[in-house]
Protein backbone atom coordinates (compact mmCIF):
# COMPACT_ATOMS: atom_id res chain seq x y z
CA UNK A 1 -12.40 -10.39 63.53
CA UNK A 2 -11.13 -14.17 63.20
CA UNK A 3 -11.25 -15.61 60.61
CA UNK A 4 -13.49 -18.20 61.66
CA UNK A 5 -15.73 -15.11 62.24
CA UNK A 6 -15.56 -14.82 66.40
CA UNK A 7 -14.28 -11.62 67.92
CA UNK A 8 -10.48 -12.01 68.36
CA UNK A 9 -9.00 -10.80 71.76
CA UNK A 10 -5.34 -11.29 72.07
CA UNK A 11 -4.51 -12.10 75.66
CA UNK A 12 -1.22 -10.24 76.93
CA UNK A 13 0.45 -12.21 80.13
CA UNK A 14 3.69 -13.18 81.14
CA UNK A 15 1.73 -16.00 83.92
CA UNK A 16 1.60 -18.99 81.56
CA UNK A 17 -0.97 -20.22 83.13
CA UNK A 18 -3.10 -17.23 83.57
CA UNK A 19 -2.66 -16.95 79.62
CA UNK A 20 -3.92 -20.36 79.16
CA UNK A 21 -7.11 -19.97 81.73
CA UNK A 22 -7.99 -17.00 79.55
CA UNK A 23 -7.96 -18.57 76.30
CA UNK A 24 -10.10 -21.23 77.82
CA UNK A 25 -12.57 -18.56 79.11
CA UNK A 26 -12.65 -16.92 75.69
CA UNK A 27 -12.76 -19.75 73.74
CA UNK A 28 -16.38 -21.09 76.03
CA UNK A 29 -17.73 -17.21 75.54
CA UNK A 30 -17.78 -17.50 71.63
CA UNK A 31 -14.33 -15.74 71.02
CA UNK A 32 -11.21 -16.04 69.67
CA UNK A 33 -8.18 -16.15 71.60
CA UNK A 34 -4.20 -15.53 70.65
CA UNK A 35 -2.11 -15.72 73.51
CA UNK A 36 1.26 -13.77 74.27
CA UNK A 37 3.78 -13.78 77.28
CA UNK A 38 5.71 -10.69 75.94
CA UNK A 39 4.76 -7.50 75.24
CA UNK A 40 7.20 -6.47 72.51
CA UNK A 41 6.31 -9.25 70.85
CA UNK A 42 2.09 -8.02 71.50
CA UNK A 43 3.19 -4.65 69.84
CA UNK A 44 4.78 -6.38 66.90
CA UNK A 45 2.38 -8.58 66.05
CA UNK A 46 -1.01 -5.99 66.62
CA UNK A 47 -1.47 -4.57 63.19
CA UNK A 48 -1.02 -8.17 61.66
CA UNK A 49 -3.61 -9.55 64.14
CA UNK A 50 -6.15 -6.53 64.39
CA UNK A 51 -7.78 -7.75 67.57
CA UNK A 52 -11.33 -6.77 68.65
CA UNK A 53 -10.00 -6.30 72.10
CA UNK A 54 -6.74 -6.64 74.43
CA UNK A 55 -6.41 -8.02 77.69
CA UNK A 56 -3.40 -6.91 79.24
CA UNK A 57 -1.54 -7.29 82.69
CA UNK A 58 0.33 -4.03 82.86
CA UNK A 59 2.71 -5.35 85.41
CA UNK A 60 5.55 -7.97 82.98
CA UNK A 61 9.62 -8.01 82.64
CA UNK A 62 11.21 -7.29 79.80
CA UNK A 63 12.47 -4.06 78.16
CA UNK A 64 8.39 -3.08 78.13
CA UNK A 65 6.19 -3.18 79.90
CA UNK A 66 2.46 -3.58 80.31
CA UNK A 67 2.07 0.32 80.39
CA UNK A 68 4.32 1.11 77.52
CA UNK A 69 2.28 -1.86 75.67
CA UNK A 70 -0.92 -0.43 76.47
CA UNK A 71 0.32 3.24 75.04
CA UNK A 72 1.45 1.75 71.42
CA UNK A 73 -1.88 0.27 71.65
CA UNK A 74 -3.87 3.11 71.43
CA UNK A 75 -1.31 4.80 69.15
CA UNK A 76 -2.13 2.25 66.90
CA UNK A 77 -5.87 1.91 67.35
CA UNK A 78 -6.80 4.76 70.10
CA UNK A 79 -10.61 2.39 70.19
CA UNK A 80 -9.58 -0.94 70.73
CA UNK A 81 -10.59 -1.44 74.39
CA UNK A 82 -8.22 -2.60 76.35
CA UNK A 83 -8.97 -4.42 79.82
CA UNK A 84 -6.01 -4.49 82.15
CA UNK A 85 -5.40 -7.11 84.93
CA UNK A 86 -3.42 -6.12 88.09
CA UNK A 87 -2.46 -7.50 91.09
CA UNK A 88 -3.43 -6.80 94.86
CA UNK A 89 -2.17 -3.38 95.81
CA UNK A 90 -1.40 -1.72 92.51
CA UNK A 91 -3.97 1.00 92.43
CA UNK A 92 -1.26 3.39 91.25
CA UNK A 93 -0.25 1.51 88.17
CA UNK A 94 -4.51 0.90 87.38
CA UNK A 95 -4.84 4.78 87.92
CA UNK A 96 -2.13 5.48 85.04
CA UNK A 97 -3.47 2.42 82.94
CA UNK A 98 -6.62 4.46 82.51
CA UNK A 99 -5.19 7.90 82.03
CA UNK A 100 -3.24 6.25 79.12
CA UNK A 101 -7.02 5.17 77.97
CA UNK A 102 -7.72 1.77 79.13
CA UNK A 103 -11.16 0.77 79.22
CA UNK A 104 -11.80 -1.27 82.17
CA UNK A 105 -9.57 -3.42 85.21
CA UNK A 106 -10.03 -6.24 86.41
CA UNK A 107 -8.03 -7.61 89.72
CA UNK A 108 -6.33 -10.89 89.98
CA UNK A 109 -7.65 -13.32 90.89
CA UNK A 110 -11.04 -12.90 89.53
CA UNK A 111 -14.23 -14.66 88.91
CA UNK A 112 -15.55 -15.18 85.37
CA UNK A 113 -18.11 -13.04 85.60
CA UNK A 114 -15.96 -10.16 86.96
CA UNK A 115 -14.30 -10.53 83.29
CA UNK A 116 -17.61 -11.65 81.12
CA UNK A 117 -19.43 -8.31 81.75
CA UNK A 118 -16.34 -5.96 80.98
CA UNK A 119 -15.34 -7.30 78.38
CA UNK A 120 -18.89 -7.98 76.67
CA UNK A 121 -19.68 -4.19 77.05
CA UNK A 122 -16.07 -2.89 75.63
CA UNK A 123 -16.59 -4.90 72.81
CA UNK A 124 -20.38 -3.75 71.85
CA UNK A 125 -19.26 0.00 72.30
CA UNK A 126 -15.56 -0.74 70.26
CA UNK A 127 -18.33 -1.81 67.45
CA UNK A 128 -21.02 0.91 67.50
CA UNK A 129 -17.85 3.40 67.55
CA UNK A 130 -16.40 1.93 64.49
CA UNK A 131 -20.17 1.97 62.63
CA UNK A 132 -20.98 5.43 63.53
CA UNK A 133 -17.10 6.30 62.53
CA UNK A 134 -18.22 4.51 59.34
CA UNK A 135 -20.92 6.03 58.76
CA UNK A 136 -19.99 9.42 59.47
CA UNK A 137 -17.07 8.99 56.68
CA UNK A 138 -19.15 7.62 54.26
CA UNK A 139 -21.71 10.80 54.64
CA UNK A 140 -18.58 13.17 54.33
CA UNK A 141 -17.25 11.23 51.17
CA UNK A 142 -20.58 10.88 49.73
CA UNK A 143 -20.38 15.06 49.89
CA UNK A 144 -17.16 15.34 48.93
CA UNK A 145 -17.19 13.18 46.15
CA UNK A 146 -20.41 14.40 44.65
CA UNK A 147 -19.05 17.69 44.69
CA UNK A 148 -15.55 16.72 42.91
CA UNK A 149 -17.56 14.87 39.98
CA UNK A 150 -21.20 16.00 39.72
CA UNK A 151 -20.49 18.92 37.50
CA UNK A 152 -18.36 18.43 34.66
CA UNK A 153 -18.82 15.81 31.86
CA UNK A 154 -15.15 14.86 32.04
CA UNK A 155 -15.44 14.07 35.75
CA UNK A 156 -17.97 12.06 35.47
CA UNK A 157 -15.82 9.44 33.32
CA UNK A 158 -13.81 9.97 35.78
CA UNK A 159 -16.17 8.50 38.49
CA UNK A 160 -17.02 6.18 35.95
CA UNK A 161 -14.09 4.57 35.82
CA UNK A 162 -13.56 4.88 39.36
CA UNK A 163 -16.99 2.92 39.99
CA UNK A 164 -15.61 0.22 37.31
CA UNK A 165 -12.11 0.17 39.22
CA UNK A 166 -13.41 0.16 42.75
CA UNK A 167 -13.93 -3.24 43.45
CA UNK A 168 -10.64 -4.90 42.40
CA UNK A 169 -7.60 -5.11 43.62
CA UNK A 170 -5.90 -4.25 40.81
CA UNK A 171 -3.09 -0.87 41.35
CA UNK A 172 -4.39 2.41 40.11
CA UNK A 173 -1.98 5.30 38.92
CA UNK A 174 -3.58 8.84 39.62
CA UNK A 175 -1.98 11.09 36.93
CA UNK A 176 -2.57 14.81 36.76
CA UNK A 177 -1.30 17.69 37.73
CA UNK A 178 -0.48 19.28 41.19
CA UNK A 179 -3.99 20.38 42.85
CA UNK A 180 -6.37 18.64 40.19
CA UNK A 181 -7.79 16.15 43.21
CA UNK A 182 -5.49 13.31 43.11
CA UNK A 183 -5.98 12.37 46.80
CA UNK A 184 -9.95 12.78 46.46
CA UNK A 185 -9.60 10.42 44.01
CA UNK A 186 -7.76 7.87 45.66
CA UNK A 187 -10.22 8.75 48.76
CA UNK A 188 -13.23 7.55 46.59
CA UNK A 189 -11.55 4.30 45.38
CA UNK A 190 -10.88 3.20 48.82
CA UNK A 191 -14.35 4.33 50.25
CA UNK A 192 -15.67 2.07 47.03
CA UNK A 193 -13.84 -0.96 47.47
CA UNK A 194 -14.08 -4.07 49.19
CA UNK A 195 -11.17 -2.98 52.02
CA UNK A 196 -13.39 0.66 52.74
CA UNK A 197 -13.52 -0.72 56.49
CA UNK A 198 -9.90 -0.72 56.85
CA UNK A 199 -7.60 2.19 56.42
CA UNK A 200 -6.04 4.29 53.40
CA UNK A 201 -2.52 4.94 54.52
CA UNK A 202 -0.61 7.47 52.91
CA UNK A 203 2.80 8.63 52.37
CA UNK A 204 3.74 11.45 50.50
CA UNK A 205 7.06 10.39 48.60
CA UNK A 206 8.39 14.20 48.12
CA UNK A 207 7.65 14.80 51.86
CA UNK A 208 10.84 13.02 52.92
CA UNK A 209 14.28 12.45 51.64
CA UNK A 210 15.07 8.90 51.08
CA UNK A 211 16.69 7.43 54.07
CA UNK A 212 13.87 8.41 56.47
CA UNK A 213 10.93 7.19 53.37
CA UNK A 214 12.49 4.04 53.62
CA UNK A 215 12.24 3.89 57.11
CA UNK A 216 7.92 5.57 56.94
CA UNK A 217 7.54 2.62 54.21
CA UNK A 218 9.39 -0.30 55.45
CA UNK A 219 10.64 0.31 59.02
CA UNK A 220 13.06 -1.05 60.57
CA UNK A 221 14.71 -3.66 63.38
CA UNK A 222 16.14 -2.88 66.72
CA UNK A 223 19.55 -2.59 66.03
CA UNK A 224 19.60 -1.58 62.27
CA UNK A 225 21.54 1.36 62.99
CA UNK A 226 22.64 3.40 65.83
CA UNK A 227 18.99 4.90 66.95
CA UNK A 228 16.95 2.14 66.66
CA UNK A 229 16.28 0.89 69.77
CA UNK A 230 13.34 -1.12 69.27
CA UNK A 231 11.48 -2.48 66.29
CA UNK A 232 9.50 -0.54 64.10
CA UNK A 233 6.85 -1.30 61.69
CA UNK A 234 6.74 0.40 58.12
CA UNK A 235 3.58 1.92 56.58
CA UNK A 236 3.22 -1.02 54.13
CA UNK A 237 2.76 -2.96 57.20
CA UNK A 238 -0.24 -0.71 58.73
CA UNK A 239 -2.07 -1.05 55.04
CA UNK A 240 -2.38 -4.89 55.58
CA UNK A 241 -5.52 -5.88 54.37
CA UNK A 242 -6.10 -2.36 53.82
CA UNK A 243 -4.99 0.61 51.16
CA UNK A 244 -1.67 1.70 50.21
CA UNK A 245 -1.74 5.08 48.80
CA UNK A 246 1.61 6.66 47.22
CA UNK A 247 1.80 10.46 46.44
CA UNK A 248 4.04 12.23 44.52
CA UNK A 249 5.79 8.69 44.05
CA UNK A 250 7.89 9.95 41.05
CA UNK A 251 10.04 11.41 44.19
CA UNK A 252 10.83 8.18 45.09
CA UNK A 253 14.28 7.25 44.03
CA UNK A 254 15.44 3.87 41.68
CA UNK A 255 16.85 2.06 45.05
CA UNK A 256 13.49 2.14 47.03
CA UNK A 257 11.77 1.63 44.16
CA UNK A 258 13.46 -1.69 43.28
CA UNK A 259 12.41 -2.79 47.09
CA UNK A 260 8.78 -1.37 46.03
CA UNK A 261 8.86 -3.76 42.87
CA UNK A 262 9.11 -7.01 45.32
CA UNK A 263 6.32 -5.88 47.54
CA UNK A 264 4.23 -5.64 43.99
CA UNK A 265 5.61 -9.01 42.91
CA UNK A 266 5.76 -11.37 45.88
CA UNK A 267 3.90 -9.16 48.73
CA UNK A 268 6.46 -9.29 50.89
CA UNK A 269 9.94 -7.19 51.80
CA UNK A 270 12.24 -7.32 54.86
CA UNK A 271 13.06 -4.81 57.36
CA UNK A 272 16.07 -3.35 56.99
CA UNK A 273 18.36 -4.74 59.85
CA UNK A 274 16.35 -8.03 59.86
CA UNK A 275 16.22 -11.46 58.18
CA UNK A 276 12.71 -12.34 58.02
CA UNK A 277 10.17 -11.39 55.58
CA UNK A 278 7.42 -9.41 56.05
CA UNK A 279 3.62 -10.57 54.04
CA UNK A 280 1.50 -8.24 53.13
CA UNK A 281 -1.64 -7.69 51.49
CA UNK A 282 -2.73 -4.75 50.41
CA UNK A 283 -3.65 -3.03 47.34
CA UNK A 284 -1.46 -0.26 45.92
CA UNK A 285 -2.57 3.40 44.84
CA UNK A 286 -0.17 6.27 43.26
CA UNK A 287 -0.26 9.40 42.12
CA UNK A 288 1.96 11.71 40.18
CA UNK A 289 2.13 15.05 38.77
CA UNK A 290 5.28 13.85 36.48
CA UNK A 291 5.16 12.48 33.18
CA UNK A 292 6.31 8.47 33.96
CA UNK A 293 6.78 7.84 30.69
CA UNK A 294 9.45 10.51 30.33
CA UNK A 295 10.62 10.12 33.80
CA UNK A 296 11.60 6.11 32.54
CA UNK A 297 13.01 7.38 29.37
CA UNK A 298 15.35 9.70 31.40
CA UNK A 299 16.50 6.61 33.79
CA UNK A 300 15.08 8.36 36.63
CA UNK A 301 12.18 5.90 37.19
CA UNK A 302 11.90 1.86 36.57
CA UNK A 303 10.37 0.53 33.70
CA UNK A 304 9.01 -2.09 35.26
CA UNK A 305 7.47 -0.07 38.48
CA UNK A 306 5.72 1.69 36.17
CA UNK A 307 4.43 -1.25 33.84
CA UNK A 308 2.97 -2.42 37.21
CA UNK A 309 1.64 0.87 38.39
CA UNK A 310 0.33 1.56 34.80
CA UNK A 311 -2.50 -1.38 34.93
CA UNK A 312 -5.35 0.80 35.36
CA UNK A 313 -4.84 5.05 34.89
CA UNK A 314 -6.92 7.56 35.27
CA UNK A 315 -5.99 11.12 33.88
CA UNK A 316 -7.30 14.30 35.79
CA UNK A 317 -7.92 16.99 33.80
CA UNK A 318 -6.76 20.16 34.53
CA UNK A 319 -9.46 23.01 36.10
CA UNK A 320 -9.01 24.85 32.86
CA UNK A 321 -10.61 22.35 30.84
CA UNK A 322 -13.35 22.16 32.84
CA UNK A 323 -14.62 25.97 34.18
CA UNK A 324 -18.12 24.84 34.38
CA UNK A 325 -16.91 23.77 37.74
CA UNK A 326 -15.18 26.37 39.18
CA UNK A 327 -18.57 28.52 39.96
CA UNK A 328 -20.16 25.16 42.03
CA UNK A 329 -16.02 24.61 44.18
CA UNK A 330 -15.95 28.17 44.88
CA UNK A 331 -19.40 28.42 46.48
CA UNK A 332 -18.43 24.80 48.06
CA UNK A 333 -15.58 26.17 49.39
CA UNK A 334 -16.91 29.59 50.84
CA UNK A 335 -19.52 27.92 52.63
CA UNK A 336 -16.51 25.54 54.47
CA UNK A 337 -14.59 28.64 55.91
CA UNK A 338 -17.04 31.26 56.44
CA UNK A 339 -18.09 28.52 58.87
CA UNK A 340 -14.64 27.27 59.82
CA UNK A 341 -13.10 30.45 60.09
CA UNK A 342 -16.57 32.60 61.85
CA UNK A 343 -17.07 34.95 58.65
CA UNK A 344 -19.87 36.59 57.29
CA UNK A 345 -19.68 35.76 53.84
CA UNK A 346 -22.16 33.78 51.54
CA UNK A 347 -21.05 34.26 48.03
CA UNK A 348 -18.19 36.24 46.35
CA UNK A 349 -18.73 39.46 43.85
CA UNK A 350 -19.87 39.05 40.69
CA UNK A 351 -16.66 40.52 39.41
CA UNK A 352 -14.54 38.05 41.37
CA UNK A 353 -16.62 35.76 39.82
CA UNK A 354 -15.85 36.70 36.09
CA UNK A 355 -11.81 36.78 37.05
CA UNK A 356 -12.04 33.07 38.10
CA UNK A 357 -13.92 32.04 35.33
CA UNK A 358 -11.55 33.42 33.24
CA UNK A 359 -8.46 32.59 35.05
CA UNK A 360 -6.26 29.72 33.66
CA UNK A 361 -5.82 28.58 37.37
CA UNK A 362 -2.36 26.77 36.94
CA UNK A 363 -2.41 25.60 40.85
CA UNK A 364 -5.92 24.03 39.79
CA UNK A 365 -8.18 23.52 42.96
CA UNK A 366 -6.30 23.84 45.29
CA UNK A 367 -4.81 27.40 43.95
CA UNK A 368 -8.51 27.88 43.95
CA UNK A 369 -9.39 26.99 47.27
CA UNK A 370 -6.34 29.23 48.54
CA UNK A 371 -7.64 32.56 47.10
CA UNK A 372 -11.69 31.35 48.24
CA UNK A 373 -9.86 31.31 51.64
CA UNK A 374 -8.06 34.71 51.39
CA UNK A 375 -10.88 36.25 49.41
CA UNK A 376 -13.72 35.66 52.39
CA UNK A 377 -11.42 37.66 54.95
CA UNK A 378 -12.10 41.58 55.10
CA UNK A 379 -11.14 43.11 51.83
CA UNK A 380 -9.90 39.86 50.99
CA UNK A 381 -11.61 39.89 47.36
CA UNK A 382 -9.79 43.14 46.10
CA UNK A 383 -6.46 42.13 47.06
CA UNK A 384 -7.18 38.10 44.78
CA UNK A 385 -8.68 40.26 42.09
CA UNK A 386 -5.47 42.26 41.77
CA UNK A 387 -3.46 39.12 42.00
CA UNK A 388 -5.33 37.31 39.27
CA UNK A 389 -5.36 39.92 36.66
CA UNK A 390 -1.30 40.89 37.33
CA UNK A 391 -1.24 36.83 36.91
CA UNK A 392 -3.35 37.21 33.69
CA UNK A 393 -1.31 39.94 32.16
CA UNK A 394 1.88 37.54 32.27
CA UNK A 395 2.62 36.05 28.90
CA UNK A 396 3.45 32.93 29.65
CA UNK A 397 2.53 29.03 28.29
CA UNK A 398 -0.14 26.93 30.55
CA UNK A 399 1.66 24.49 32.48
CA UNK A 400 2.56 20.45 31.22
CA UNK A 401 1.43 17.64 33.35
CA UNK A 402 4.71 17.74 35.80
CA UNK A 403 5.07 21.36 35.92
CA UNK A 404 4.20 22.54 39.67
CA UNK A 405 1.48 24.94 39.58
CA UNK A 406 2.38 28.75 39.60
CA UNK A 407 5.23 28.19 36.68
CA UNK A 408 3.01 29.22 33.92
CA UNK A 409 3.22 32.58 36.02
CA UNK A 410 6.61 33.52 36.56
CA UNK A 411 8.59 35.47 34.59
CA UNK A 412 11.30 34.10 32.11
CA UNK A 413 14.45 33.60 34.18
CA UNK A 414 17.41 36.12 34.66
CA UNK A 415 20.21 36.59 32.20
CA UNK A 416 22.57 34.81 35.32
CA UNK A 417 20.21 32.17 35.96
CA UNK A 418 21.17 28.42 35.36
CA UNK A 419 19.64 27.03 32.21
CA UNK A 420 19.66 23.76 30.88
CA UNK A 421 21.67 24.92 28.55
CA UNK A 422 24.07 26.66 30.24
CA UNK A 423 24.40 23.82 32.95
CA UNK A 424 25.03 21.14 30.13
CA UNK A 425 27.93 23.46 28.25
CA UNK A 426 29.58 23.80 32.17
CA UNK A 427 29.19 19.66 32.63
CA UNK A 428 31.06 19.29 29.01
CA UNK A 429 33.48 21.78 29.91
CA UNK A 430 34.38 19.84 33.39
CA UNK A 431 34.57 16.60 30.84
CA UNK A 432 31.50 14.83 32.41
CA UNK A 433 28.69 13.90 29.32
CA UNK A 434 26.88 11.86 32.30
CA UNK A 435 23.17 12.44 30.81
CA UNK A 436 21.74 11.76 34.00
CA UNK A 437 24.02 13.58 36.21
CA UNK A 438 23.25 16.49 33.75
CA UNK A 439 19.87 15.86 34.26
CA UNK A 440 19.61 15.73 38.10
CA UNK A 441 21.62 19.56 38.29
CA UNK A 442 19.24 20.94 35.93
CA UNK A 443 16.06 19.16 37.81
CA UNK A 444 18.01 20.96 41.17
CA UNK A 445 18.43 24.23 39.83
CA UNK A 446 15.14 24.59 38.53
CA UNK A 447 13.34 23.48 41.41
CA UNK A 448 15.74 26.13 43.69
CA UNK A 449 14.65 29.22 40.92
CA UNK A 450 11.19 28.23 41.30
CA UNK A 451 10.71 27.81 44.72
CA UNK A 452 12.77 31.03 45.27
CA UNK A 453 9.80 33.18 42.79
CA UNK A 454 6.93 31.48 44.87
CA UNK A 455 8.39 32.42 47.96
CA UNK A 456 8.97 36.34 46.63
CA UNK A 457 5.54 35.88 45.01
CA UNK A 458 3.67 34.98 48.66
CA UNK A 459 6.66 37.42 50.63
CA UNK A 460 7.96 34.65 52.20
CA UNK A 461 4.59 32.83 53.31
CA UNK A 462 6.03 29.57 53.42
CA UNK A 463 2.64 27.82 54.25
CA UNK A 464 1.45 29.39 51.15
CA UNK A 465 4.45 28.68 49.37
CA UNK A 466 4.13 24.61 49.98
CA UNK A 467 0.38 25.07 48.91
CA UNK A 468 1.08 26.71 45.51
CA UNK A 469 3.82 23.97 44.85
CA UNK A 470 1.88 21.17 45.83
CA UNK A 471 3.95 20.14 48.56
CA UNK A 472 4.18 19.69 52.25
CA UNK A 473 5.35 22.48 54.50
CA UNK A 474 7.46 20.03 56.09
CA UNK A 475 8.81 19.13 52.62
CA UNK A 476 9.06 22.97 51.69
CA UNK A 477 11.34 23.75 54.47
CA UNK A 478 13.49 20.75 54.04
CA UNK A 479 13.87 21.95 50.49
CA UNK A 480 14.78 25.22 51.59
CA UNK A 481 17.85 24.54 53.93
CA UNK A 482 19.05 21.83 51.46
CA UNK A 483 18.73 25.13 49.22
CA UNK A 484 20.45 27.46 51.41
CA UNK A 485 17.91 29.75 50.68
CA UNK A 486 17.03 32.77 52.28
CA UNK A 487 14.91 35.94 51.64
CA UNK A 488 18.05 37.56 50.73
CA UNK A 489 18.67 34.93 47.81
C-alpha cells in the first residue's frame, strides 16, 4: 500500500512507452504506479516497495530476465499476484510463467479492459489471502500465548509487561535460559504491535559462523567476492517496516556487532562490496541465554550494543520456578502429537506425572516437550521415567542463566579433561597472559566436553542433541566437524 493509501503495482517493462501507458492506466483506475525498465533493478527494489501487485513482461535483456524476475518474486512474497504481458506467439514462455505461479497473462497489445478485470480480481483475492492468513495467525497465537502465560503468576508479569511493551518501538532484550520460551515471547510482541501485519524475521546468531551471518544479516553486492554473482539483500533489509528478531545474539562476534550498533544508531548500514547505504526501519528484538553483563565485562560483547539492547528486559524464569505449569504444557503438548504423530494417547501416568513435577527440568520446556514427545510413543513413558530419575540421582548444581540445558546433569569432568584451570597454567607456561585469548580456549573446550556428554547421553541422536543444547541441527553439526568429533571421541 502507497502511501497516499492506493494499491501500489510496480510495472516491470523494458518498452518505455508501454511502461508509461501503464502508469497512466493505473494511475485513472485509483492505483499507484512505480515504473521499472530492468528487472534486476525490480528484484532489488521489491522488499523496499512491497507492491500490492506486479505487472511483468517476462520477455527483457539483461542478465535476467522476466522469468527469473517473476521466480524471486514469489520467493519473496509467493501471494503477490503477478500478471505477465507477452507478445504474439510466446505461448511457451506464458505456459512456464504460470508454472512458476503467475496469476494471470495478458497479450500485447491489449485493450484496457483486457487488463482492468485481471488485475481487479488478483488484487481482491491477494487481500482476502493475507486477512484469512491474518487471522488464522492471530487464532494460533492467541492459543499459544494463552497457554505460555495463563498459568503461572510470574508469567503473567511477564505478559504484562509484554502488553505495556507491545506498542512501541522501543528494542526488547529476551533474557533467560535455553528452552524457557524466548521466541514465544518475541512471537507475542510482534503479534501485539503496531508492525503485526508485516513479518518477524529471524536469525539465529549461533546458527552460523560469522562470515556467512554477515552475509544472512546484511547481504551483499555482485562482485563482493568471488561467488557473488548478483546482488543480495540481507535480513535487516526483509524486516523493513517490519520485526527484527535476534537469537542467541551473544554468538555474534565484536566486528558484526559494531556494524549492528550503526543500524541501531542511524538505521542504516552498507552492503559489503557496495558504496551506498541501505535505510531501514525496523524495530529490533534479542534474546540470549548468556549473562550480557558478564559477557561485556569479559570483552566479548560491546558495552554499548548492550546499553541499546538493554532499554526494555524481560527475564524468563526458569520451569523450575514455576511447576504449577508443567501439568497444563504437558497435557498441551500431548494433545499436539498424539494428533500430529496418529497416537492413541490422551494423558500420561500418574507416576510420570509425579517425576515431572518433581524434576528440576534444566532444558526447561523444551526438554519438556522432548520427553512429552518420546513418552506418547509405545512404551515411551517407562523408558523418560528411567531417564528422569537416573537424571535426579545426579548430584549436581541447577544450571546459571547461560549454562545450556542438560549441564546441571552431567557428571564432573575426567581427571584428563581441560579445565579452566589447567588451560590458564598451559597459556602462562607458553608466556601468553592474553585474558581473552584464555578465555575463548576455555569457552571452546567446554563447549567440545559438553556437546561430546549430550551426544553419549542421546547415543549419538544428533537431532536430539541440538534440542537439549538449544541449538540448531544445522549449528550442531557445524560444531561438530569444527570439533573433530566423532562417536569414538
Amino acid at each position: 500500500m502507497h502511501l497516499s493509501g492506493k494499491p501500489q503495482v510496480m510495472v516491470v517493462d523494458d518498452d518505455l512507452a508501454m511502461c508509461s501507458l501503464l502508469k497512466t492506466f493505473l494511475d485513472n483506475h485509483g492505483y499507484s504506479a512505480i515504473t521499472l525498465s530492468n528487472a534486476e533493478e525490480a528484484v532489488r527494489r521489491y522488499d523496499a516497495e512491497r507492491p500490492a501487485a506486479v505487472i511483468l513482461d517476462v520477455v527483457m535483456p539483461g542478465s535476467m530476465d522476466g522469468l527469473e524476475a517473476l521466480a524471486e518474486f514469489k520467493r519473496i512474497d509467493r501471494d503477490v499476484p503477478v500478471i505477465v504481458l507477452s507478445g504474439q506467439g510466446r505461448t511457451a514462455t506464458v505456459v512456464q510463467a504460470m508454472k512458476l505461479g503467475a496469476t494471470d497473462f495478458v497479450s500485447k497489445p491489449f485493450a484496457e479492459i483486457e487488463l482492468e478485470t485481471p488485475l481487479a480480481n488478483a488484487l481482491r483475492q491477494y487481500r482476502l489471502t493475507k486477512e484469512v492468513a491474518s487471522l488464522r495467525d492471530q487464532l494460533h497465537a492467541q492459543s499459544t500465548y494463552s497457554m505460555l502465560f495463563d498459568h503461572s503468576p510470574r508469567m503473567s508479569e511477564v505478559q504484562q509487561l509484554i502488553e505495556r511493551l507491545a506498542d512501541t518501538d522501543v528494542p526488547v532484550l529476551i533474557c533467560g535460559e535455553s528452552g524457557t520460551g524466548k521466541e514465544l515471547v518475541a512471537r507475542a510482541l510482534h503479534a501485539s504491535s503496531l508492525r503485526c501485519d508485516k513479518p518477524l524475521v529471524k536469525v539465529n546468531c549461533s546458527a552460523l559462523p560469522q562470515d556467512l551471518l554477515d552475509c544472512e544479516l546484511f547481504g551483499f553486492e555482485r562482485g563482493a567476492f568471488a561467488s557473488a554473482i548478483q546482488d543480495k539483500p540481507g535480513k535487516l533489509e526483509f524486516a523493513n517496516q517490519a520485526t527484527m528478531f535476534l537469537d542467541e545474539i551473544s554468538a555474534m562476534g565484536l566486528p558484526l556487532q559494531e556494524r549492528l550498533l550503526r543500524v541501531m544508531q542511524e538505521g542504516q548500514f552498507a552492503r559489503p562490496g557496495g558504496g551506498r547505504d541501505v535505510r531501514v526501519d525496523l524495530r529490533l528484538l534479542a534474546a540470549t541465554n548468556r549473562d550480557l553483563e558478564q559477557a561485556v565485562a569479559a570483552g566479548q560483547f560491546r558495552e554499548d550494543v548492550h546499553a541499546r539492547l538493554n532499554l526494555a528486559r524481560i527475564d524468563l524464569p526458569p520451569l523450575r520456578d514455576r511447576r504449577d505449569e508443567v501439568p497444563v504444557l504437558a497435557r498441551h503438548f500431548v494433545t499436539k502429537y498424539s494428533v500430529q504423530y496418529n497416537m492413541p494417547v490422551t494423558e500420561l501416568s500418574s507416576e510420570t506425572m509425579q517425576l515431572f513435577m518433581e524434576y528440576d527440568w534444566p532444558g526447561n520446556v523444551r526438554e519438556l516437550e522432548t520427553f512429552v514427545k518420546r513418552a506418547i510413543v509405545p512404551n515411551g513413558e517407562v523408558s523418560i521415567r528411567k531417564e528422569i530419575a537416573q537424571n535426579m540421582a545426579m548430584p549436581s548444581p541447577r544450571p546459571a542463566l547461560g549454562q545450556p540445558p542438560g549441564l546441571a546433569q552431567s557428571p564432573p569432568p575426567a581427571a584428563t579433561a581441560s579445565t579452566p584451570a589447567s588451560i590458564a597454567a598451559a597459556a602462562a607456561e607458553a608466556g601468553n597472559y592474553s585474558l581473552k585469548d584464555i578465555s575463548r580456549t576455555a569457552a571452546r573446550e567446554a563447549e567440545r566436553e559438553l556437546i561430546v556428554k549430550m551426544l553419549q547421553r542421546t547415543r549419538w541422536n544428533r537431532k536430539e542433541t541440538a534440542e537439549i543444547l538449544g541449538i540448531s541441527y544445522k549449528a550442531l553439526l557445524y560444531k561438530i566437524k569444527e570439533n573433530g568429533l566423532d562417536k569414538a571421541s
